[in-house]
N, C-alpha and C. Protein backbone atom coordinates (compact mmCIF):
# COMPACT_ATOMS: atom_id res chain seq x y z
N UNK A 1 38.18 45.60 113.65
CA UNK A 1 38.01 46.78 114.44
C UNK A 1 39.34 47.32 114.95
N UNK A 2 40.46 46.53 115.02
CA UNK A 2 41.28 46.65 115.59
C UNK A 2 42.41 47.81 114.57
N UNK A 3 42.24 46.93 113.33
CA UNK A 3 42.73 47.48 112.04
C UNK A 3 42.49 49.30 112.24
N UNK A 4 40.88 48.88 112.20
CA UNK A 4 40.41 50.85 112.17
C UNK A 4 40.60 51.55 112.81
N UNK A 5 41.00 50.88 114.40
CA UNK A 5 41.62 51.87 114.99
C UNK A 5 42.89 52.17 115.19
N UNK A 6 43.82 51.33 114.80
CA UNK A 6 45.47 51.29 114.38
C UNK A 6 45.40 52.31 112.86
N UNK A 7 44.94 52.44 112.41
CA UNK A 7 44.58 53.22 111.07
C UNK A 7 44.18 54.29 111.63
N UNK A 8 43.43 54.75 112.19
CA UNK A 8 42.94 56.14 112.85
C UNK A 8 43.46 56.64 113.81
N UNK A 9 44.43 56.08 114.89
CA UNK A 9 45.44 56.77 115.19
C UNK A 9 46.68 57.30 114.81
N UNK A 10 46.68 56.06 113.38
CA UNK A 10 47.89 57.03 112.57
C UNK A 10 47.56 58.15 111.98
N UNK A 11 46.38 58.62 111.16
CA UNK A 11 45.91 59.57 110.84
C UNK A 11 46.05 60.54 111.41
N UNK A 12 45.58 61.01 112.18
CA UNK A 12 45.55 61.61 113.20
C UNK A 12 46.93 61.77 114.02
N UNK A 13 47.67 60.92 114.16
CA UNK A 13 48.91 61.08 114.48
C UNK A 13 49.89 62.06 113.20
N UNK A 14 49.57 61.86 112.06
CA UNK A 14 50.05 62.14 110.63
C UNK A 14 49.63 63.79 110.70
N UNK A 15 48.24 64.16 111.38
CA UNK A 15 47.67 64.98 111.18
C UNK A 15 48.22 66.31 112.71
N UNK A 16 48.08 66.08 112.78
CA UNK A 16 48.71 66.43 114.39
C UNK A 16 50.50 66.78 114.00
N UNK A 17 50.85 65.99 113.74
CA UNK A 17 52.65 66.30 113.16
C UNK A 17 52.76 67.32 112.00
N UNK A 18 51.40 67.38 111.41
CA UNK A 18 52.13 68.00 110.25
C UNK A 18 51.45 69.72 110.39
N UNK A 19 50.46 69.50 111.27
CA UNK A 19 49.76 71.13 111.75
C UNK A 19 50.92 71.64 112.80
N UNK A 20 51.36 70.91 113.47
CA UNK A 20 52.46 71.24 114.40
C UNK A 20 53.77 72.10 113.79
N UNK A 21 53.83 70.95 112.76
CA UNK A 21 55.09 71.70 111.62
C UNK A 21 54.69 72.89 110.75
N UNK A 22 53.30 72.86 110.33
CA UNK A 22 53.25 74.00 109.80
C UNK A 22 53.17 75.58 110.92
N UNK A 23 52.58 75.24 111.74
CA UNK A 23 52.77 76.33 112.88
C UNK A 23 54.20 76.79 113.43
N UNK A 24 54.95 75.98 113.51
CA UNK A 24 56.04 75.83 113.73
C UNK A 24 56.79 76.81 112.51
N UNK A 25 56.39 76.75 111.54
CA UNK A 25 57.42 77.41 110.22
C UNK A 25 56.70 78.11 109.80
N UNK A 26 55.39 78.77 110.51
CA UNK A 26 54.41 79.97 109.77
C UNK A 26 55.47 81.58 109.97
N UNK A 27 55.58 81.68 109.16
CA UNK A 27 56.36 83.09 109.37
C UNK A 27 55.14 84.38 109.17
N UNK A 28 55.66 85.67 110.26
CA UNK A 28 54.70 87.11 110.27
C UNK A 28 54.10 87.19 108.90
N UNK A 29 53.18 88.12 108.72
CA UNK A 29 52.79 89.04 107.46
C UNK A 29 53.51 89.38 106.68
N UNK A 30 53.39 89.57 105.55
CA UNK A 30 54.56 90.31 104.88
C UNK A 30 54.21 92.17 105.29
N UNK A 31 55.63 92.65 105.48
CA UNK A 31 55.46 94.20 105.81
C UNK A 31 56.55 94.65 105.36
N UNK A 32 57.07 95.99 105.26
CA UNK A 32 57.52 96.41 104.89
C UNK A 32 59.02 97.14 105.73
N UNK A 33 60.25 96.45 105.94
CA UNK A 33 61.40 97.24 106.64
C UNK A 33 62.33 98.25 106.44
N UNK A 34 62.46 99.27 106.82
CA UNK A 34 63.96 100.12 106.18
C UNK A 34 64.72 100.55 106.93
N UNK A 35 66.11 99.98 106.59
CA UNK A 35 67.32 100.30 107.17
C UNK A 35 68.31 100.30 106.10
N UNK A 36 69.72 99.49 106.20
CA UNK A 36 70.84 99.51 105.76
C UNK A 36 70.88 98.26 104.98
N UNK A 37 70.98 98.04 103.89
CA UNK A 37 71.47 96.84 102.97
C UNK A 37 72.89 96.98 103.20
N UNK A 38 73.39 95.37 103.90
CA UNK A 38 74.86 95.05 104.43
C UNK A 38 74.59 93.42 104.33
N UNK A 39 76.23 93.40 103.85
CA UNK A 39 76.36 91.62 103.79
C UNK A 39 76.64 91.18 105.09
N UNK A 40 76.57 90.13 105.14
CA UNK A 40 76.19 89.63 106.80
C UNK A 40 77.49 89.40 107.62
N UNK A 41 78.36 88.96 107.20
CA UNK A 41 79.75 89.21 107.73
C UNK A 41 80.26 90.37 108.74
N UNK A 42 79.85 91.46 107.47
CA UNK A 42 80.24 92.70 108.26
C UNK A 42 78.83 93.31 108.72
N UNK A 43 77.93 93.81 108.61
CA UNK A 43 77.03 93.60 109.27
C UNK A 43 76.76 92.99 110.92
N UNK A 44 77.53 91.92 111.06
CA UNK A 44 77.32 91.26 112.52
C UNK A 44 78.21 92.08 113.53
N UNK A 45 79.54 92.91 112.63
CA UNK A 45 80.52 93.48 112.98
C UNK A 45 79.86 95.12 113.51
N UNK A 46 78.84 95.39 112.71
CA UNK A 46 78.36 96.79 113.23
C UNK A 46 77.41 96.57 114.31
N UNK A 47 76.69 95.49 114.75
CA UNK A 47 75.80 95.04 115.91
C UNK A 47 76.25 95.51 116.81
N UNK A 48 77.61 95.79 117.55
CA UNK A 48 78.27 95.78 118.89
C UNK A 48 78.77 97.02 118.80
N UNK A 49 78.01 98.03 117.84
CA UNK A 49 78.26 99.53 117.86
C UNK A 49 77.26 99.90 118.63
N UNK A 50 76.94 101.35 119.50
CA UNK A 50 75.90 101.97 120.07
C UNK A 50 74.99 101.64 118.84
N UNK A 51 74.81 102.21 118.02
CA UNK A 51 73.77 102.56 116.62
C UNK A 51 74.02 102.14 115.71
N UNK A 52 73.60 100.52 115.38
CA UNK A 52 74.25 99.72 114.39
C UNK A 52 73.69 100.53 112.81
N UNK A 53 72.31 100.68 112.99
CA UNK A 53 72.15 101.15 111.68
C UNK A 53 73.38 102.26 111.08
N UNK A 54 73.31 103.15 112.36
CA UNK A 54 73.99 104.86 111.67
C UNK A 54 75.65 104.03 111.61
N UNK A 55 75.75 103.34 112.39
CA UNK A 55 77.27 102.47 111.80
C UNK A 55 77.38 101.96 110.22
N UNK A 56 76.31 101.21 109.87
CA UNK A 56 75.97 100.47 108.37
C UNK A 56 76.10 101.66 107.52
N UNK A 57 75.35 102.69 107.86
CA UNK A 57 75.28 103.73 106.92
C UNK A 57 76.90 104.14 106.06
N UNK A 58 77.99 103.91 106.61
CA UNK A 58 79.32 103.87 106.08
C UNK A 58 79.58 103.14 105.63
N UNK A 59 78.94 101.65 105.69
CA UNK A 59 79.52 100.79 104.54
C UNK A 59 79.52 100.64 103.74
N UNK A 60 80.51 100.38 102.36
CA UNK A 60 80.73 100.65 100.90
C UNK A 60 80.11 99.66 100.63
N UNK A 61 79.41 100.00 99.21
CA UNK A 61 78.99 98.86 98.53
C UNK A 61 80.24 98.21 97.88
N UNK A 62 81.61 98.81 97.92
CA UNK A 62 82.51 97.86 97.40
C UNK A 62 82.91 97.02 98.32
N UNK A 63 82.91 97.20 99.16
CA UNK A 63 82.89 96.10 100.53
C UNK A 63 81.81 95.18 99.99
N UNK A 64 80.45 95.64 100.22
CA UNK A 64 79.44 94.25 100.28
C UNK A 64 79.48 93.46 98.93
N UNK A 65 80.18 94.24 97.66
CA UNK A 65 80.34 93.17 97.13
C UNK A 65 81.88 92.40 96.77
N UNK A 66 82.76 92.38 97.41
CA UNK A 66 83.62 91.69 97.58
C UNK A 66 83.34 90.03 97.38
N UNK A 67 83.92 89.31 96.99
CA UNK A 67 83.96 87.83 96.81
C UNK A 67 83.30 87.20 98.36
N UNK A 68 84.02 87.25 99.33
CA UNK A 68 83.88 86.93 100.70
C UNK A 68 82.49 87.80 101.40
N UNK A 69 81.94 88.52 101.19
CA UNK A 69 81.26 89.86 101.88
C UNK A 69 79.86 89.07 100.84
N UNK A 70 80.14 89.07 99.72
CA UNK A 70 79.14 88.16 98.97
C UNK A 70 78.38 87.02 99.50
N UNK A 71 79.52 86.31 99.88
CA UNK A 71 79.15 85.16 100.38
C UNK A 71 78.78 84.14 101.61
N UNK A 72 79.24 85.36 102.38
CA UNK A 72 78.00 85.52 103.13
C UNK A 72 77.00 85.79 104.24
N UNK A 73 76.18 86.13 102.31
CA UNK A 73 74.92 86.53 102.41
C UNK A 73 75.22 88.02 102.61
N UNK A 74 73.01 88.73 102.38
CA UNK A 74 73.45 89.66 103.15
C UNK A 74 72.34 90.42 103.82
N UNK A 75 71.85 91.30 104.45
CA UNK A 75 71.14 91.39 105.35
C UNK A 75 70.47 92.98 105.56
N UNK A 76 69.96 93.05 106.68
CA UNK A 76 69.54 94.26 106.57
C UNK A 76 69.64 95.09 108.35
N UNK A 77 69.88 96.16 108.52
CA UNK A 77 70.21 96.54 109.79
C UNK A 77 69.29 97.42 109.90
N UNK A 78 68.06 97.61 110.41
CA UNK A 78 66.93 98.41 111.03
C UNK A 78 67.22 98.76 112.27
N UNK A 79 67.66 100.05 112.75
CA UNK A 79 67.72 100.51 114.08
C UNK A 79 69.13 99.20 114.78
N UNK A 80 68.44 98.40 115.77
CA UNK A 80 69.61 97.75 116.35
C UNK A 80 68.95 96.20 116.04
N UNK A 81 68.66 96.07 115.38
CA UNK A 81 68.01 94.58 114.77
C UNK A 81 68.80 94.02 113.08
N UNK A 82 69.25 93.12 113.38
CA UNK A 82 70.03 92.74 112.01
C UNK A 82 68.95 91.95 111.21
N UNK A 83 68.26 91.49 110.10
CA UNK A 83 67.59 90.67 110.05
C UNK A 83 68.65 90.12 108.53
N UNK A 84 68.67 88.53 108.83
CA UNK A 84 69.57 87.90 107.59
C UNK A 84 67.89 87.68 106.54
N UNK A 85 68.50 88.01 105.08
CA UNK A 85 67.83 87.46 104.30
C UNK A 85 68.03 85.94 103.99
N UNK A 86 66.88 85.18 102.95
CA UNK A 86 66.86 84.25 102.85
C UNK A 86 67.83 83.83 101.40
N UNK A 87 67.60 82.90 100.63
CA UNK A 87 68.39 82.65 99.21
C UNK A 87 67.96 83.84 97.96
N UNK A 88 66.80 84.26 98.00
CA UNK A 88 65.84 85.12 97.22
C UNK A 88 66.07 86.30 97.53
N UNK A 89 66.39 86.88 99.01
CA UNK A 89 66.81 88.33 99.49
C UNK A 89 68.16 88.22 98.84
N UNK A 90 68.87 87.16 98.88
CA UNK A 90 70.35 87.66 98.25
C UNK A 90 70.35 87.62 97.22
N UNK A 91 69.69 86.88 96.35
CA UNK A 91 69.76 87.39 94.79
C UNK A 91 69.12 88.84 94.36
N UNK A 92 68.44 88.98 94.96
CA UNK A 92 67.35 90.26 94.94
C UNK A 92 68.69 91.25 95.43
N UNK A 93 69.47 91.30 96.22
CA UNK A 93 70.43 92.16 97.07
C UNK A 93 71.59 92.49 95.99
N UNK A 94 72.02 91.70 95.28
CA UNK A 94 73.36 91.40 94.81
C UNK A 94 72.77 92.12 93.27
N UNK A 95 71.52 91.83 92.74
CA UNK A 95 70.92 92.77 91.54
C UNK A 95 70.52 94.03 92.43
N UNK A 96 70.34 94.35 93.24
CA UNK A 96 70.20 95.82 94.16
C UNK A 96 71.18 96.32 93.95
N UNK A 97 72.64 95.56 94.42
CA UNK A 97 73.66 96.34 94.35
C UNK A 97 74.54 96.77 92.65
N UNK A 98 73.91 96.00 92.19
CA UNK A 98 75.05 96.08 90.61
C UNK A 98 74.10 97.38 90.05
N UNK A 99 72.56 97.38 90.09
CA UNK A 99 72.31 98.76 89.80
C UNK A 99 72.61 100.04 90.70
N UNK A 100 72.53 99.65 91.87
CA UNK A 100 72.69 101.47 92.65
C UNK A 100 73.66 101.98 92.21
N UNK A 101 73.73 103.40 92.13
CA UNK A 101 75.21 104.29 92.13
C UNK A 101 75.61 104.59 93.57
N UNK A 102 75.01 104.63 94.01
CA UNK A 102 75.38 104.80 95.70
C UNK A 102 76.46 103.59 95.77
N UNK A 103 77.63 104.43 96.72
CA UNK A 103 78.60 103.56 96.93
C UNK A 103 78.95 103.60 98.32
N UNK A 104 78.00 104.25 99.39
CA UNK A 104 77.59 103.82 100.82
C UNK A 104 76.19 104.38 101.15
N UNK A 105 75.92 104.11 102.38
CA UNK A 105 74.81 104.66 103.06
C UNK A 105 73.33 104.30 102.11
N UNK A 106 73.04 102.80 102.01
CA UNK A 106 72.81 101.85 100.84
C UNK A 106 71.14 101.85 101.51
N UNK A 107 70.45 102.71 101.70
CA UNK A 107 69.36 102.60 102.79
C UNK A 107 68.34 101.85 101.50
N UNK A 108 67.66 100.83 102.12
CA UNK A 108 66.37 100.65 101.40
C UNK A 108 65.22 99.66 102.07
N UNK A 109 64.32 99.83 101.52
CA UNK A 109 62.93 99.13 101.95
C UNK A 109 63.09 98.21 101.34
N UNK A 110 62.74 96.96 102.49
CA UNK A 110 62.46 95.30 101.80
C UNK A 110 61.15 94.87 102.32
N UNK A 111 60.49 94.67 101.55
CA UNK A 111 59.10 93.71 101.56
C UNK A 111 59.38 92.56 101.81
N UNK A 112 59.17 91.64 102.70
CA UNK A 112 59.07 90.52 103.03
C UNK A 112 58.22 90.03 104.85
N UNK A 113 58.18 88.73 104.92
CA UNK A 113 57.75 88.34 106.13
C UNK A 113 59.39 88.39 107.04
N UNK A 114 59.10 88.51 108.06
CA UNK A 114 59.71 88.55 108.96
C UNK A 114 59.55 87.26 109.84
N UNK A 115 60.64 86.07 110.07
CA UNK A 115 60.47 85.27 110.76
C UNK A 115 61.78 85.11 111.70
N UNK A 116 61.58 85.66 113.05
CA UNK A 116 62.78 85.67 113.99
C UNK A 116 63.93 86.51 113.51
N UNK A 117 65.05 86.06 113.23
CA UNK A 117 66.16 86.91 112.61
C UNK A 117 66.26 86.56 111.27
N UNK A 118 64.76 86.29 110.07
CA UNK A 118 64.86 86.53 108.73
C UNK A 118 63.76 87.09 108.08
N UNK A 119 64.37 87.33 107.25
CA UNK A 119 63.53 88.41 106.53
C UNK A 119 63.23 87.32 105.23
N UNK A 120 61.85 87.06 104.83
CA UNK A 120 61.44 86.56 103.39
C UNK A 120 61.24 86.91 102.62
N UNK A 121 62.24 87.55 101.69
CA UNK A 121 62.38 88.88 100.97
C UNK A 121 61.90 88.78 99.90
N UNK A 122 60.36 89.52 99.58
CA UNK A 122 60.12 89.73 98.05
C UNK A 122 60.29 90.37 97.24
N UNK A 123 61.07 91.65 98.28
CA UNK A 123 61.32 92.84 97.19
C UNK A 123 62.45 94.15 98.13
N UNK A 124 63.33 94.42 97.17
CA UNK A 124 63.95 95.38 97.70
C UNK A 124 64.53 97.05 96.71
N UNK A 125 63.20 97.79 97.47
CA UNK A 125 64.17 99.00 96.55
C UNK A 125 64.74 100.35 97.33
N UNK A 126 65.02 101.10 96.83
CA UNK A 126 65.90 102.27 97.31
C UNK A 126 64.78 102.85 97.81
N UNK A 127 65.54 103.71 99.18
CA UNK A 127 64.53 104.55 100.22
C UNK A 127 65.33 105.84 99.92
N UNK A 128 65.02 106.71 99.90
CA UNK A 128 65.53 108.27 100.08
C UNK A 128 66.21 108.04 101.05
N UNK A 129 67.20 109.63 100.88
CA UNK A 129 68.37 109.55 101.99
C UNK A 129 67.37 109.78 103.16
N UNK A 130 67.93 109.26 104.24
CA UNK A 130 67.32 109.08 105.70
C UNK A 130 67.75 110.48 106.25
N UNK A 131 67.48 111.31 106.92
CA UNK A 131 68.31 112.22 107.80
C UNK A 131 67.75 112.25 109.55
């Protein structure tokens, strides 16, 4: 008897830890964001402007893809909210950028969940110019 219940509090202990963890790492809905595609470096650099987005809007895509600006990462600036993508937003970002002709003001919609300051990026394409 003793067994079954040393056995059933681990269970349950097992069970309890791992609902905890999944709650813990449930990230929002997936929805849909648009702002500024910027690598995260410089990006953190336009945060401490009045209007980070309308700041991003000047940054070159020859900037974001620079060796260093590449690496890292890169992100997205909605209004005054930076959100970093994950490993999948930057591959998705870095094939964003080798097709656009746009060589600033890089505006686009990313599909993904939103968890705190990341974005779980499934998809990113070009938004019309913003005005």
């Amino acid at each position: 008897m003793r067994l079954f219940t040393a056995v059933a509090a681990a269970v349950c202990a097992l069970l309890l830890t791992i609902t905890f963890t999944m709650a813990a790492n449930k990230a929002e809905p997936v929805t849909s964001t648009s702002g500024i595609l910027i690598d995260q470096a410089c990006g953190a650099k336009m945060m401490d402007k009045d209007d980070p987005e309308k700041a991003a809007a000047g940054h070159t895509k020859e900037c974001a893809t620079k060796e260093s600006c590449e690496k890292s990462g890169y992100a997205l600036i909605s209004g005054k909210h930076m959100y970093k993508f994950n490993e999948k937003g930057n591959v998705l970002a870095k094939e964003f950028l080798k097709k656009t002709d746009k060589e600033s003001d890089l505006r686009v919609r990313v599909d993904g969940a939103i968890k705190g300051d990341e974005i779980l990026v499934d998809g990113i394409v070009a938004e019309k110019d913003h005005k």
